[in-house]
N, C-alpha and C. Protein backbone atom coordinates (compact mmCIF):
# COMPACT_ATOMS: atom_id res chain seq x y z
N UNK A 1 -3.50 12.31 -76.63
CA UNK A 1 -4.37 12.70 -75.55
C UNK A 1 -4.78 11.49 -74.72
N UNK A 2 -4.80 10.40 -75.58
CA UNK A 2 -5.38 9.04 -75.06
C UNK A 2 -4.19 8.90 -73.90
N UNK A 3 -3.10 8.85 -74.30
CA UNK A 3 -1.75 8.64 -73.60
C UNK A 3 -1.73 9.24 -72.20
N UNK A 4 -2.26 10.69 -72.32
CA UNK A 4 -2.13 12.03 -71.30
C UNK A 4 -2.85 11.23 -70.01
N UNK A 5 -4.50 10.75 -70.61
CA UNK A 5 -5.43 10.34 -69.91
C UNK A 5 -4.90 8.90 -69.32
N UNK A 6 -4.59 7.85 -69.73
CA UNK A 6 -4.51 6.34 -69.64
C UNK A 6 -3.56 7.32 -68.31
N UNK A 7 -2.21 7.99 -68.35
CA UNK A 7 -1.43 7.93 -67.65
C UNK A 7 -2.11 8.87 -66.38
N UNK A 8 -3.19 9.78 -66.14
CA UNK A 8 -3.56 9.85 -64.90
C UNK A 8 -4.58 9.21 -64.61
N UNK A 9 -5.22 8.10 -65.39
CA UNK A 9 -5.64 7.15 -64.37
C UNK A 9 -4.63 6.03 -63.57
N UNK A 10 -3.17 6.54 -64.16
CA UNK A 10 -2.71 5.74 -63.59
C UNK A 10 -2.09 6.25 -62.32
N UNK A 11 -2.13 7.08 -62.16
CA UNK A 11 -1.47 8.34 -61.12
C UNK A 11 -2.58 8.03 -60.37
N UNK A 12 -3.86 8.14 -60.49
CA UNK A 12 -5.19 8.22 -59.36
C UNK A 12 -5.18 7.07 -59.39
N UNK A 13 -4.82 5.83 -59.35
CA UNK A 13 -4.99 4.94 -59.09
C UNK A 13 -3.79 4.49 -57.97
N UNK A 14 -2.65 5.15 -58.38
CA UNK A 14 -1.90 4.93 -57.44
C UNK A 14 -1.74 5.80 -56.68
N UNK A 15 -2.28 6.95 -56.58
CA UNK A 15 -2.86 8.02 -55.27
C UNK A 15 -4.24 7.08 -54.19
N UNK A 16 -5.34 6.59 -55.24
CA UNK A 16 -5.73 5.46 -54.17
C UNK A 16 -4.95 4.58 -53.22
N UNK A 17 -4.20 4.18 -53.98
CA UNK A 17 -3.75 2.95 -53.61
C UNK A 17 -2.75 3.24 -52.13
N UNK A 18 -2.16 4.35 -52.23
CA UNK A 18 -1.14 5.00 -51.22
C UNK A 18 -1.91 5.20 -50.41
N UNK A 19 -3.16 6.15 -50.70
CA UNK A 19 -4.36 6.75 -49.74
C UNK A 19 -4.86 5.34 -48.63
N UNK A 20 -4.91 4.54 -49.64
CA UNK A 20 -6.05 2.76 -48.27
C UNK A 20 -4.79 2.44 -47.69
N UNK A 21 -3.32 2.58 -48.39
CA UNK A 21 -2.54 2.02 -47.61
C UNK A 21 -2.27 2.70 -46.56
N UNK A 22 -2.27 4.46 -46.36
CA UNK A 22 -2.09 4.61 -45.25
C UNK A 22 -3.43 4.59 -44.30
N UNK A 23 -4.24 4.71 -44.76
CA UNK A 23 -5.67 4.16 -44.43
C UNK A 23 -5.47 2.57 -43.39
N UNK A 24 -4.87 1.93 -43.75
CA UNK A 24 -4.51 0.60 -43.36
C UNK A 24 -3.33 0.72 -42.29
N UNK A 25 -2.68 1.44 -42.48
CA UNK A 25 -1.57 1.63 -41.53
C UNK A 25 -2.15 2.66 -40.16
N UNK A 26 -3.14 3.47 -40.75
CA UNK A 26 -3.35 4.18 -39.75
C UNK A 26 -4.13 3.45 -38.32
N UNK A 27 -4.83 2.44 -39.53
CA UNK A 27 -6.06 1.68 -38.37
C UNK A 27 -4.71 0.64 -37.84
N UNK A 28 -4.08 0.20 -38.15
CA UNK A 28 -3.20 -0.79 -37.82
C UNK A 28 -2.13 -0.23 -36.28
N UNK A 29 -2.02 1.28 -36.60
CA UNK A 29 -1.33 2.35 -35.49
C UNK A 29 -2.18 2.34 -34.48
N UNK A 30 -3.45 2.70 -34.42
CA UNK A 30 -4.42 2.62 -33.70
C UNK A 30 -4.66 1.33 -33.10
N UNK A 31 -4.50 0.43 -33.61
CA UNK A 31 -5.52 -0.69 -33.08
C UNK A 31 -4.07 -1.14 -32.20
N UNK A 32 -2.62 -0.64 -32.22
CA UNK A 32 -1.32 -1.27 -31.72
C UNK A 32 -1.19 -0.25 -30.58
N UNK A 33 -1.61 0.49 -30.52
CA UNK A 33 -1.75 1.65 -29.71
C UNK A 33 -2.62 1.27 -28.59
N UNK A 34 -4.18 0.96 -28.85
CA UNK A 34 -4.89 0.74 -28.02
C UNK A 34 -4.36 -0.42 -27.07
N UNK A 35 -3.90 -1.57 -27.80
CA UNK A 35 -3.44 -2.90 -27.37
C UNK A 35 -1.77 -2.55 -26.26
N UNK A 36 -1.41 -1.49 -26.36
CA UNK A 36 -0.09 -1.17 -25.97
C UNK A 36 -0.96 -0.66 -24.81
N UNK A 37 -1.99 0.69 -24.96
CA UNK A 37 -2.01 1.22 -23.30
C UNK A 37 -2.75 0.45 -22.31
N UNK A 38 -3.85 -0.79 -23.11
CA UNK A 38 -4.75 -1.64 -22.26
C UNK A 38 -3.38 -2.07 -21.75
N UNK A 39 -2.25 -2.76 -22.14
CA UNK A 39 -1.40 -3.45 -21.39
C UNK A 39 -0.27 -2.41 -20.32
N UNK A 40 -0.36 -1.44 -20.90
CA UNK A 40 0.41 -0.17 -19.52
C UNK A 40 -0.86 -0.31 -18.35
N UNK A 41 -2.18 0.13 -19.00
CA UNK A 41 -2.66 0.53 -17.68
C UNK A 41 -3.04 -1.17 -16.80
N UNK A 42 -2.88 -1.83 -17.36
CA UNK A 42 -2.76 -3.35 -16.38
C UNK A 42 -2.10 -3.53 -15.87
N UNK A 43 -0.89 -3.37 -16.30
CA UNK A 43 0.64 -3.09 -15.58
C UNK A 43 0.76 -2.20 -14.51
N UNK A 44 -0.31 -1.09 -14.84
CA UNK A 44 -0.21 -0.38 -13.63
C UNK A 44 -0.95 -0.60 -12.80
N UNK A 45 -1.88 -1.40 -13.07
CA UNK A 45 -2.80 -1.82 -11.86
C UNK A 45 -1.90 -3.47 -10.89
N UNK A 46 -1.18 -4.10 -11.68
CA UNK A 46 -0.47 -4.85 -11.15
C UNK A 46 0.52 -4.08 -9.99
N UNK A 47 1.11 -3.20 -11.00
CA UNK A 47 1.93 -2.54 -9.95
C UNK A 47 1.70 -1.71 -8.52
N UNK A 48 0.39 -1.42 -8.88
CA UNK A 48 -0.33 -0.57 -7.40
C UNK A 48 -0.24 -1.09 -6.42
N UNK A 49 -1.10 -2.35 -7.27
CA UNK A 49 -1.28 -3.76 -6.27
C UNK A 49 -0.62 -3.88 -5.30
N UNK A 50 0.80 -4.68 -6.35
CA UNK A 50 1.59 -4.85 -5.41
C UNK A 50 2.66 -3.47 -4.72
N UNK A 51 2.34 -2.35 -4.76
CA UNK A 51 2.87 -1.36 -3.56
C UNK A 51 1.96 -0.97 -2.80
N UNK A 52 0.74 -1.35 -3.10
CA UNK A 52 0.08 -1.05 -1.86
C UNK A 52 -0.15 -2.38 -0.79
N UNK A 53 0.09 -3.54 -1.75
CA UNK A 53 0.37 -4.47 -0.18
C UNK A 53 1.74 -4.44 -0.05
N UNK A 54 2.58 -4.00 0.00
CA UNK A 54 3.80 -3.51 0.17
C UNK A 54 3.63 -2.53 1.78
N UNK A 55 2.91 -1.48 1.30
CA UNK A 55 2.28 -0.54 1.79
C UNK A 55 1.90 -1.08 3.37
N UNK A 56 1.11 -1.94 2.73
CA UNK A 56 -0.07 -2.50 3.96
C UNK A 56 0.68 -3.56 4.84
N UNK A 57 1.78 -3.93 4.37
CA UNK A 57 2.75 -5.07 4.73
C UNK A 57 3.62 -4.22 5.66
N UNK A 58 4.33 -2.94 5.50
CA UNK A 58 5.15 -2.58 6.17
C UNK A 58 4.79 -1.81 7.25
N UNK A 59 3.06 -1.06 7.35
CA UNK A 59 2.39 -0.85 8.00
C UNK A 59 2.17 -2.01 9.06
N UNK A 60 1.64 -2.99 8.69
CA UNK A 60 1.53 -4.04 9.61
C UNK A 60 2.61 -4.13 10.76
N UNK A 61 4.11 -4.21 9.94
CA UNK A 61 5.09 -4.68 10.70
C UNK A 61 5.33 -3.30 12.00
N UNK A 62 5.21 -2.33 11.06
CA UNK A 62 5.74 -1.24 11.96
C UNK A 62 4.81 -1.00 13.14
N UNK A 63 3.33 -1.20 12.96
CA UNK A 63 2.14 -1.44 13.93
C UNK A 63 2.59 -2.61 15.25
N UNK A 64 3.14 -3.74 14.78
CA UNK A 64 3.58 -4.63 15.77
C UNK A 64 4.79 -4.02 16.22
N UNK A 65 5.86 -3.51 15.95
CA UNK A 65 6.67 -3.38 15.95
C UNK A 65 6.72 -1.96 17.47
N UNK A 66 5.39 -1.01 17.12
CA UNK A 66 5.07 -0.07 18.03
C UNK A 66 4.82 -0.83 19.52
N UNK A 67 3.79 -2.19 19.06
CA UNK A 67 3.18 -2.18 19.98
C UNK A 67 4.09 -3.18 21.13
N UNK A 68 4.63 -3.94 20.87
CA UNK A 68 5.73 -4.73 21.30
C UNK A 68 6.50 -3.61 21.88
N UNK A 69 6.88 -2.66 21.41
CA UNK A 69 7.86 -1.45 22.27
C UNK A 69 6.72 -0.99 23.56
N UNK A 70 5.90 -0.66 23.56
CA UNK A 70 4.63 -0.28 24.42
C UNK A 70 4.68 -1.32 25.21
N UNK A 71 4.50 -2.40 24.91
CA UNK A 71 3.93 -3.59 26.04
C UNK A 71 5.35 -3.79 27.05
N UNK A 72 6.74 -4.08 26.19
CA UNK A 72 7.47 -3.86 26.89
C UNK A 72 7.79 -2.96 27.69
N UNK A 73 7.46 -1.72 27.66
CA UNK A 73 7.57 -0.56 28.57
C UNK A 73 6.58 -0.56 29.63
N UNK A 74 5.54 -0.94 29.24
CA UNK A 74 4.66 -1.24 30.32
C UNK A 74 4.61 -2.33 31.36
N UNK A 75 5.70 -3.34 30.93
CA UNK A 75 5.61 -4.50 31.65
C UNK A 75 7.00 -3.95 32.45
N UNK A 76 7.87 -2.89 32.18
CA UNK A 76 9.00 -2.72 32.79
C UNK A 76 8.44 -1.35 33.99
N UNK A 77 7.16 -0.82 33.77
CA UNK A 77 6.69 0.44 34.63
C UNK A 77 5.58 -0.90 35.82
N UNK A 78 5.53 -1.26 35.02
CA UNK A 78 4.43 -2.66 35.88
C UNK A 78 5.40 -3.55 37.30
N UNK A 79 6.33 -3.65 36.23
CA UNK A 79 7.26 -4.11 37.10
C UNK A 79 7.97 -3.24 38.53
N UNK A 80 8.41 -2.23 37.79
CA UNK A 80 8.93 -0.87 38.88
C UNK A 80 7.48 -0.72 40.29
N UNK A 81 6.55 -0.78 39.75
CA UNK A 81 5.16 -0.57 40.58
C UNK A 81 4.83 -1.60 41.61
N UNK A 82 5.34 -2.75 41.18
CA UNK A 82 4.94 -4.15 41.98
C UNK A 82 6.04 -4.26 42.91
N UNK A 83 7.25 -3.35 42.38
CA UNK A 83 8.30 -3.47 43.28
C UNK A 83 8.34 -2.80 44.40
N UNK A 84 7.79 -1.11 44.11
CA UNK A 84 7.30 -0.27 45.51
C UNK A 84 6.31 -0.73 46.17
N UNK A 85 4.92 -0.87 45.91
CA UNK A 85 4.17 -2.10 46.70
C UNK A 85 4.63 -3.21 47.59
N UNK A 86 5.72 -4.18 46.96
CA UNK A 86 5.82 -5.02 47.93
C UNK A 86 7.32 -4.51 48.69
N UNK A 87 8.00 -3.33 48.72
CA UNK A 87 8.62 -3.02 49.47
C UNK A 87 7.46 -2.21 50.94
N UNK A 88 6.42 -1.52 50.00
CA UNK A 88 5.30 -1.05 51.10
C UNK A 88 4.58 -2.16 51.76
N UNK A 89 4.78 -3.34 51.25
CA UNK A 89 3.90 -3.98 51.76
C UNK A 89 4.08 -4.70 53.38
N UNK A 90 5.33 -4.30 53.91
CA UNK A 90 5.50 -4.63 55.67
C UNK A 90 5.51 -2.92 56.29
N UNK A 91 5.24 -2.05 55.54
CA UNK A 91 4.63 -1.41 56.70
C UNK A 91 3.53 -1.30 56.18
N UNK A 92 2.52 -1.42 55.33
CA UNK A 92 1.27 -1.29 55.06
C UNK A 92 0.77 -2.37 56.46
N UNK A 93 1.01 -3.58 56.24
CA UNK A 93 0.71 -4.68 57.39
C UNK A 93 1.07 -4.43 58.90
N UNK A 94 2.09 -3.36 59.08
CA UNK A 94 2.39 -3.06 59.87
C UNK A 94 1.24 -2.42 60.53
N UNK A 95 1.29 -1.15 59.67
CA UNK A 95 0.12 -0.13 60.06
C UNK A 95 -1.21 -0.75 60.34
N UNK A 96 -1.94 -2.07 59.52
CA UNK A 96 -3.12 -2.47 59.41
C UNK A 96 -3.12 -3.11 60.97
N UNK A 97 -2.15 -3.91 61.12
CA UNK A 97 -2.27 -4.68 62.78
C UNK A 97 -2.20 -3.69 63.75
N UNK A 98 -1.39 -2.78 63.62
CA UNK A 98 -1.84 -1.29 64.80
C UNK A 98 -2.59 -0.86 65.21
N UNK A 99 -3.54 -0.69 64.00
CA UNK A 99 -5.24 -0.43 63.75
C UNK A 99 -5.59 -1.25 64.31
N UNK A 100 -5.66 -2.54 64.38
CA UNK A 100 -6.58 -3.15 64.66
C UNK A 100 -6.36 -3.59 65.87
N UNK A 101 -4.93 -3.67 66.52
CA UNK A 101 -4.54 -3.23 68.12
C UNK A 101 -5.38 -2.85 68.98
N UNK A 102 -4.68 -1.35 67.80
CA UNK A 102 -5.27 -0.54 68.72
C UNK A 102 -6.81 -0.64 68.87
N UNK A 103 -7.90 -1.00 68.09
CA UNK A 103 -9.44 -0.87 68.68
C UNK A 103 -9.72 -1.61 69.25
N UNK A 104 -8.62 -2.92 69.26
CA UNK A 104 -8.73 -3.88 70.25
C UNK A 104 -8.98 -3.68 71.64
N UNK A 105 -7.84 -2.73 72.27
CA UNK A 105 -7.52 -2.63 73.38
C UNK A 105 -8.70 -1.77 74.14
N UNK A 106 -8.87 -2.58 75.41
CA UNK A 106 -9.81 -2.11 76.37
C UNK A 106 -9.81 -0.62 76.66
């Protein structure tokens, strides 16, 4: 009987012993786990980062990129405008000395 007994303390002892070890493994899963997603979600904050100045970078360019098309169009309608003007501008002078001819005259 002594035998029966000695041998399940030896069984519960090595049912402890399995039990802390996965006890130990479990906290060890956990604590590799936590340390794994702090480093995903950093990673993903690196990565935002850099696509949103990515983001903000290609925005920029395409912003200049608008406005340079605009200015040039405007400097080519600016241009067209300065050109009818000073084609108007000998009979505009024309007309103005007529006028003033004419209230001249007695």
């Amino acid at each position: 009987m002594e035998k029966v007994w000695n041998e399940l303390k030896k069984i519960e002892a090595q049912a402890e012993q399995i039990q802390n070890d996965a006890k130990e493994r479990a906290k060890n899963m956990v604590f590799l786990a936590k340390q794994d997603s702090e480093k995903l979600i950093e990673n993903s904050r690196i990565y935002a980062e850099e696509e949103s100045q990515k983001l903000f970078t290609n925005a920029i360019e395409e912003a200049n990129l608008n406005r340079d098309e605009h200015l040039k169009a405007n400097q080519e309608v600016a241009g067209k405008l300065k050109e009818k003007a000073e084609k108007r501008m000998d009979k505009a002078v024309l007309a103005i000395v007529n006028v003033v001819l004419e209230e001249t005259k007695p």
